[in-house]
C-alpha atoms as a PDB file:
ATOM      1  CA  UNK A   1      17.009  58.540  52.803  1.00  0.00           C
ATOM      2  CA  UNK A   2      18.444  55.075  51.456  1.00  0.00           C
ATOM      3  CA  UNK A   3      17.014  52.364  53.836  1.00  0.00           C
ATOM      4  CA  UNK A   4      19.091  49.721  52.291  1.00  0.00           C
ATOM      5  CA  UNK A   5      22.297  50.285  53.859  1.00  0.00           C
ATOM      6  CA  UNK A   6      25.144  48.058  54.311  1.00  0.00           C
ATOM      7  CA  UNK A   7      27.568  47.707  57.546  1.00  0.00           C
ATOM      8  CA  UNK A   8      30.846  46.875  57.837  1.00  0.00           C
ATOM      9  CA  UNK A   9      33.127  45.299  61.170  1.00  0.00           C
ATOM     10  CA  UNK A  10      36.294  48.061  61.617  1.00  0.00           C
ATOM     11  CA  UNK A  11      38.270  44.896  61.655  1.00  0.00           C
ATOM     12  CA  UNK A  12      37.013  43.946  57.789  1.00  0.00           C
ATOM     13  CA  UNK A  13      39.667  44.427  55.168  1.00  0.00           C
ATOM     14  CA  UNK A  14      39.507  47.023  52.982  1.00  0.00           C
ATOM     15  CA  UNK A  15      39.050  43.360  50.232  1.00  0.00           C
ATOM     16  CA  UNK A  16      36.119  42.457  52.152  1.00  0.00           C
ATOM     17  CA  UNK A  17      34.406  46.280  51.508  1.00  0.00           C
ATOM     18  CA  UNK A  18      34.878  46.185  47.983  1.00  0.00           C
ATOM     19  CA  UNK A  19      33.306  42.958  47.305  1.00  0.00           C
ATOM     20  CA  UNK A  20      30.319  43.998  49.778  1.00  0.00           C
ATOM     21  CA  UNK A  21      30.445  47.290  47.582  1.00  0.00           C
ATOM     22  CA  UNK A  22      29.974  45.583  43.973  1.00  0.00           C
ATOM     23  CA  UNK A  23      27.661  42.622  45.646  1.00  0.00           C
ATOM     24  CA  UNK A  24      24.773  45.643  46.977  1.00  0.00           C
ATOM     25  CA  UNK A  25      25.680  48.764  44.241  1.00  0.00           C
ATOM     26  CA  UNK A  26      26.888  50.906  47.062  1.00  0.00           C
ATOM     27  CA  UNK A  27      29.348  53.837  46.983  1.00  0.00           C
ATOM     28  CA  UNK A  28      29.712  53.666  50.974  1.00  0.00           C
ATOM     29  CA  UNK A  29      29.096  51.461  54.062  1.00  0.00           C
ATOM     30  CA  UNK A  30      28.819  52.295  57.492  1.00  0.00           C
ATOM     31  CA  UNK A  31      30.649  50.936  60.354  1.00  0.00           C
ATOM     32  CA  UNK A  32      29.607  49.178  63.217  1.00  0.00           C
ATOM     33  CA  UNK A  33      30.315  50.406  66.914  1.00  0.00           C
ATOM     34  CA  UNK A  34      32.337  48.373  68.302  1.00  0.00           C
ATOM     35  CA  UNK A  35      30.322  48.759  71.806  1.00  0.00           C
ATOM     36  CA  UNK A  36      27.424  50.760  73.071  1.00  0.00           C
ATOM     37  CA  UNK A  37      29.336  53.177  73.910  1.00  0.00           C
ATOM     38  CA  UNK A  38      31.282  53.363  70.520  1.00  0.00           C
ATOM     39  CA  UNK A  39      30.373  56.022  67.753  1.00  0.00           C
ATOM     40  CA  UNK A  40      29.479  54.944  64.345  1.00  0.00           C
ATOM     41  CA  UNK A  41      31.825  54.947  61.471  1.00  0.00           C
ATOM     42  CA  UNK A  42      31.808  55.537  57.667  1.00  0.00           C
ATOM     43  CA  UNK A  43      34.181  54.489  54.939  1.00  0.00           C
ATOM     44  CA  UNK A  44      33.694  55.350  51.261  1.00  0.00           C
ATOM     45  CA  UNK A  45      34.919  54.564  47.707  1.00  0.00           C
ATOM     46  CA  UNK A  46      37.250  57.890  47.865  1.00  0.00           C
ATOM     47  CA  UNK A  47      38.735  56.366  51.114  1.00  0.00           C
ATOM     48  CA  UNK A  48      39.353  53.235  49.705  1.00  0.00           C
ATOM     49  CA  UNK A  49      40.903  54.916  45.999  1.00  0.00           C
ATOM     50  CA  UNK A  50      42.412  57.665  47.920  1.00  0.00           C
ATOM     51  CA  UNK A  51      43.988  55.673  50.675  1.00  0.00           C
ATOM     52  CA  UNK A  52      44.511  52.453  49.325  1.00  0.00           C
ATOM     53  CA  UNK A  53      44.041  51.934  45.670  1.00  0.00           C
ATOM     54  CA  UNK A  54      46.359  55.230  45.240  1.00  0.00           C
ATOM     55  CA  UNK A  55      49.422  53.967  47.235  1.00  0.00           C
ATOM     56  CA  UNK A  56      49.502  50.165  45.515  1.00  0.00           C
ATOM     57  CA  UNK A  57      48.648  49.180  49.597  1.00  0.00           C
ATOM     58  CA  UNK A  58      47.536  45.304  49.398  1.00  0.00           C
ATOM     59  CA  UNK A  59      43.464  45.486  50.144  1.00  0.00           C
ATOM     60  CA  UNK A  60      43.931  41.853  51.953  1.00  0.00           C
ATOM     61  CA  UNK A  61      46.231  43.338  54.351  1.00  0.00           C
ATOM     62  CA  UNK A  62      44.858  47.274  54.595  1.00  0.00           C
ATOM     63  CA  UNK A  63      41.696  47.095  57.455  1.00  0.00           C
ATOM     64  CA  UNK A  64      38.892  49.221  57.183  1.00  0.00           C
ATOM     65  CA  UNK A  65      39.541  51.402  60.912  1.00  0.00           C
ATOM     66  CA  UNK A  66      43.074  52.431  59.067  1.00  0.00           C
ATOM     67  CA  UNK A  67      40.960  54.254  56.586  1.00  0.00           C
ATOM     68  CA  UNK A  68      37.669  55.326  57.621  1.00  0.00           C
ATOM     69  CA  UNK A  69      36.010  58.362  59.062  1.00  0.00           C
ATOM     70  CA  UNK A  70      35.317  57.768  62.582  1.00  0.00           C
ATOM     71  CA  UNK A  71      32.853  58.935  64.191  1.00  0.00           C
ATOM     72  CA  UNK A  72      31.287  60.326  61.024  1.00  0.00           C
ATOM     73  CA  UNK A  73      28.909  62.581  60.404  1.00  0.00           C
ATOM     74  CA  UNK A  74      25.190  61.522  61.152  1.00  0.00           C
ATOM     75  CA  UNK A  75      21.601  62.895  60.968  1.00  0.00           C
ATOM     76  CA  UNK A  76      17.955  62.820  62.705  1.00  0.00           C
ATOM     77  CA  UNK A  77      15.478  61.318  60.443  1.00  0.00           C
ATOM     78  CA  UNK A  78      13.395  64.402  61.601  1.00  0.00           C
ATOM     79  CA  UNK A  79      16.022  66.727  60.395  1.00  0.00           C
ATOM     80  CA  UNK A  80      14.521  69.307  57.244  1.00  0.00           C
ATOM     81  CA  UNK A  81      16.254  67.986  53.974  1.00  0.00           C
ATOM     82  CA  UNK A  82      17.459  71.457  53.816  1.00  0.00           C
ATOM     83  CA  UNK A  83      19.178  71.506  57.346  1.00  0.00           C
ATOM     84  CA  UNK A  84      21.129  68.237  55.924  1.00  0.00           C
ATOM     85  CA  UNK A  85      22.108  70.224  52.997  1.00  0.00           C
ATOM     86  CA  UNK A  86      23.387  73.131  54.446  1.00  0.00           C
ATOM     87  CA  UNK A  87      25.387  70.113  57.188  1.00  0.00           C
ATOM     88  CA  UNK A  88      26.592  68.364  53.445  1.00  0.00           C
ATOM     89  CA  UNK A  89      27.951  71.787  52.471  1.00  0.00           C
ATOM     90  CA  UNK A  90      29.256  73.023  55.613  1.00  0.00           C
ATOM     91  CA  UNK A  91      31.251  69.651  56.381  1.00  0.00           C
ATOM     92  CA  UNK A  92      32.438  68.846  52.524  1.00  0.00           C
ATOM     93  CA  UNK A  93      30.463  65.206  53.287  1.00  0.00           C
ATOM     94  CA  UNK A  94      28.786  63.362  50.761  1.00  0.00           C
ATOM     95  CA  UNK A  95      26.401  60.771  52.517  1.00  0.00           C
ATOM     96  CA  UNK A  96      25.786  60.492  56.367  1.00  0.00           C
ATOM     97  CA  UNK A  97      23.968  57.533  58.077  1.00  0.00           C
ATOM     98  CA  UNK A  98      20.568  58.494  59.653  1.00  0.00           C
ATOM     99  CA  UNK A  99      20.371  57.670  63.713  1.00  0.00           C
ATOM    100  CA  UNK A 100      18.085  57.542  65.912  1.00  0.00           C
ATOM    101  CA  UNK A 101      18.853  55.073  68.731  1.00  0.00           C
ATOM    102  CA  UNK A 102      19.818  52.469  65.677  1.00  0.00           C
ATOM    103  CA  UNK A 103      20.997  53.284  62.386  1.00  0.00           C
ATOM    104  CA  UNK A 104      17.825  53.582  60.128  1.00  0.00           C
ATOM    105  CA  UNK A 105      19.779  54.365  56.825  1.00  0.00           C
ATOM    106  CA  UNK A 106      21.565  56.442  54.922  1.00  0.00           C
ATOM    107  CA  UNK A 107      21.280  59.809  52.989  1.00  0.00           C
ATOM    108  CA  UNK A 108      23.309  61.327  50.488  1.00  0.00           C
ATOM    109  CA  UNK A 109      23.602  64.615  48.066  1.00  0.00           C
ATOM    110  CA  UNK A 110      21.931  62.076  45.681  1.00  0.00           C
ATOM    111  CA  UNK A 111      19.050  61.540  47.638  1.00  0.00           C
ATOM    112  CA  UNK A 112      18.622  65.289  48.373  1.00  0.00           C
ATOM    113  CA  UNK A 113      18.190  66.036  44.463  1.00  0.00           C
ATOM    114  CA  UNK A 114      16.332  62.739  43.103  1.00  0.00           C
ATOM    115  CA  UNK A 115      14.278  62.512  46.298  1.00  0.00           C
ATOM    116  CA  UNK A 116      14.068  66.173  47.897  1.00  0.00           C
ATOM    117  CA  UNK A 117      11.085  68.260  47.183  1.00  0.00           C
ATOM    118  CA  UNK A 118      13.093  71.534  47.550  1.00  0.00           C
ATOM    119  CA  UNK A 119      12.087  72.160  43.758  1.00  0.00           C
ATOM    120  CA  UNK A 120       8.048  72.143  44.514  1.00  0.00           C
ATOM    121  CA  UNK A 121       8.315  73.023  48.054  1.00  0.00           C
ATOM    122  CA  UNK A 122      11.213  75.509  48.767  1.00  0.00           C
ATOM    123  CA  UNK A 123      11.782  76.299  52.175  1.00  0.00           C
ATOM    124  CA  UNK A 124      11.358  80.346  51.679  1.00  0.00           C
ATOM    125  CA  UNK A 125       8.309  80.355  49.730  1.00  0.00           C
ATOM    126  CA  UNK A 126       7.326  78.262  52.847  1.00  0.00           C
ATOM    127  CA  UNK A 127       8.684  80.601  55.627  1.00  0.00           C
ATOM    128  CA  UNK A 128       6.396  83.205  53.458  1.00  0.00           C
ATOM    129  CA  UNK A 129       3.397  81.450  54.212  1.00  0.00           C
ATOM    130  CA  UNK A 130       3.868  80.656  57.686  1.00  0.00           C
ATOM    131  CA  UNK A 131       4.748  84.315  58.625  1.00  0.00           C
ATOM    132  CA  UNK A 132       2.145  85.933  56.605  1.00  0.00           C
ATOM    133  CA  UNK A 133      -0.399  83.804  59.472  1.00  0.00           C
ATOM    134  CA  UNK A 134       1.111  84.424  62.254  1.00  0.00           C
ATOM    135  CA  UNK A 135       1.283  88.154  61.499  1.00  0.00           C
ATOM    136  CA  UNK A 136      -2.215  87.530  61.397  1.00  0.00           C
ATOM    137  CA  UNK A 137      -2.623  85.460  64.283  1.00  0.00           C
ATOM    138  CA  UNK A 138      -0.224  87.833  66.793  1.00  0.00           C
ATOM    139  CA  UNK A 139      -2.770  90.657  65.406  1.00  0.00           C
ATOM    140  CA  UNK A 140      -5.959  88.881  65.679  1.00  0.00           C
ATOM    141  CA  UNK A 141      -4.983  87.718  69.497  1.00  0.00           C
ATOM    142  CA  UNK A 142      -3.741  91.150  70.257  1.00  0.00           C
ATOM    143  CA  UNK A 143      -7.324  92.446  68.995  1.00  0.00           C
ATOM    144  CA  UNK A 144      -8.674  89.800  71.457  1.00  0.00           C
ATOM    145  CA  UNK A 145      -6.608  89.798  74.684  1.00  0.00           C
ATOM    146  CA  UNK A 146      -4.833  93.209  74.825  1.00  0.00           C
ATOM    147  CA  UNK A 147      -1.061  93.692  73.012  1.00  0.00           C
ATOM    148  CA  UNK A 148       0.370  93.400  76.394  1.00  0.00           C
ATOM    149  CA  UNK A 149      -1.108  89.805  77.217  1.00  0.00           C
ATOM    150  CA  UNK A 150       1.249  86.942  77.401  1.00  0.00           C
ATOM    151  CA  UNK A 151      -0.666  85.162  74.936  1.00  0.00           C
ATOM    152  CA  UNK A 152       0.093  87.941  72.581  1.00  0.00           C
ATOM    153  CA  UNK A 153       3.375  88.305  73.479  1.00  0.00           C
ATOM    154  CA  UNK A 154       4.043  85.029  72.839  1.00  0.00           C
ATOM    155  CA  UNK A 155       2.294  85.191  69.398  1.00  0.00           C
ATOM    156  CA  UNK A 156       4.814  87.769  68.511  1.00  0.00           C
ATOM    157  CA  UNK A 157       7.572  86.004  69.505  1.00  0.00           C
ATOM    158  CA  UNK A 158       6.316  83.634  67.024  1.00  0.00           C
ATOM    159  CA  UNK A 159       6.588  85.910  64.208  1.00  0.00           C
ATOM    160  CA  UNK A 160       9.823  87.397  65.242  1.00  0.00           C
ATOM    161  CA  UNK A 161      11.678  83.834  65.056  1.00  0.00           C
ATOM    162  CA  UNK A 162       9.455  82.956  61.688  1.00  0.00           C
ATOM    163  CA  UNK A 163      10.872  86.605  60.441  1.00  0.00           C
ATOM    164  CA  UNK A 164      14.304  85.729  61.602  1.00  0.00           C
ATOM    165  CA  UNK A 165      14.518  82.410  60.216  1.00  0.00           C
ATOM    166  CA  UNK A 166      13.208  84.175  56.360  1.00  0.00           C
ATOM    167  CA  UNK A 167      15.624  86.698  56.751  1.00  0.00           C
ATOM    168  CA  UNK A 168      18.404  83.700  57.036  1.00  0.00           C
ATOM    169  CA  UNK A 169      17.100  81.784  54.187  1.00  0.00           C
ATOM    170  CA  UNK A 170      17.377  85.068  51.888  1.00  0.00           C
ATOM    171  CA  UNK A 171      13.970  87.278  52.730  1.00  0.00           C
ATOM    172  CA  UNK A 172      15.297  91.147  52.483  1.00  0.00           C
ATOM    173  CA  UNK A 173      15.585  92.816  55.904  1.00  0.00           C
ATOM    174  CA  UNK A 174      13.155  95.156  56.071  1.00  0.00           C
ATOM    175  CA  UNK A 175      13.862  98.223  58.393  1.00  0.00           C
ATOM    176  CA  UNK A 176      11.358  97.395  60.881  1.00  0.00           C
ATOM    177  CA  UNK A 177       9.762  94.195  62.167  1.00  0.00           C
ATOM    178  CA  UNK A 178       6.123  93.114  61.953  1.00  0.00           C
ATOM    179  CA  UNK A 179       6.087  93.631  65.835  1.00  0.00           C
ATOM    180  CA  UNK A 180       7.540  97.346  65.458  1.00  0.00           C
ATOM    181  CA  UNK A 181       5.142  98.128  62.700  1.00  0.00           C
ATOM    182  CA  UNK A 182       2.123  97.019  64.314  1.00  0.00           C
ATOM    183  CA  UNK A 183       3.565  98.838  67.836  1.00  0.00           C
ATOM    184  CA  UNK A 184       3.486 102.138  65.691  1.00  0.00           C
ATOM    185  CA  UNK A 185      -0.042 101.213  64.320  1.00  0.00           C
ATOM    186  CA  UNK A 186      -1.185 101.011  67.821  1.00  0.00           C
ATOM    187  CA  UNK A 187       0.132 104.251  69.122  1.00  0.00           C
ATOM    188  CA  UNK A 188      -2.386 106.885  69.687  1.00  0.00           C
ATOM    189  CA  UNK A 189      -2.065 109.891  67.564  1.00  0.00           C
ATOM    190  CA  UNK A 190      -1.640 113.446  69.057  1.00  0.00           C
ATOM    191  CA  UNK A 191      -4.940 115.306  69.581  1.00  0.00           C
ATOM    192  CA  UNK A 192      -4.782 118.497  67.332  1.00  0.00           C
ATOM    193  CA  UNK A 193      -4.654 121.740  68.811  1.00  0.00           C
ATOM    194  CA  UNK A 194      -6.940 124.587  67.839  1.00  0.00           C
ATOM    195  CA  UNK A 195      -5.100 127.589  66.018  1.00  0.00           C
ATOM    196  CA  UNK A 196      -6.440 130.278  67.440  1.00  0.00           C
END
């Protein structure tokens, strides 16, 4: 995220923005609650072109809660960059301020690709890793404590939200699930019969 981030009363005029705009380099600015109680706004340069500049409206007389987005849009800081992504893409936003009991800043598509590590670090490659061990692990403890213990049980509920969460990011279904193949693993094979 941005951390230099600019705010803005509701009552400003839209005049007021754009010379706070130019002063800091800022495409957007986020406005104030009015109260504790009061969500957080947002206006941005395609408010201000689309709903001001566009119509010949005088900027002096235009006031920035007549064109902003209210409440907008906000993250966690703790939020994966790729949860804040699929948020950008699923609500057509841009930028959203980051909130967590105070505004802490602001982060935007721009951040996401000149700051994200999604290019080194993707989040599947990831989810491969992660499941791989606790395949492992569920095994290991079920080795260990029985495959009916709650602490394996638990394990493989581990692995089944690790193998749902890699199916959602794009990791083929496969037709069963580590739990079901490791069930079938487990289950004792029939004795032969003599022929005779």
């Amino acid at each position: 995220m941005t951390q230099d981030v600019a705010t803005i009363r509701g009552s400003a005029t839209i005049a007021e923005a754009v010379k706070l705009m130019r002063l800091r380099g800022l495409r957007a600015l986020v406005v104030e609650p009015r109260h504790s109680g009061d969500a957080y706004g947002m206006v941005t340069e395609m408010d201000i072109v689309s709903k001001v500049a566009a119509y010949g409206k005088d900027p002096e007389r235009v006031h920035i809660f007549e064109v902003m987005t209210k409440p907008c849009v906000f993250v966690n800081p703790d939020l994966d960059i790729e949860y804040v992504a699929r948020l950008f893409a699923n609500t057509g936003v841009w930028r959203a301020p980051v909130i967590q009991g105070e505004l802490l800043g602001i982060i935007s598509v721009t951040d996401i690709i000149t700051k994200g590590n999604f290019v080194e670090k993707p989040k599947l490659k990831f989810l491969r890793k992660e499941l791989h061990k606790a395949v492992s692990e569920a095994r290991s403890i079920s080795a260990n404590y029985g495959s009916d213990s709650k602490r394996a049980m638990e394990a493989w509920d581990i692995v089944d939200e690790l193998e749902a969460e890699a199916t959602f990011y794009g990791l083929p279904r496969s037709e069963k699930t580590a739990r079901e193949l490791f069930s079938e693993e487990r289950k004792p094979t029939p004795v032969e019969q003599p022929v005779g």
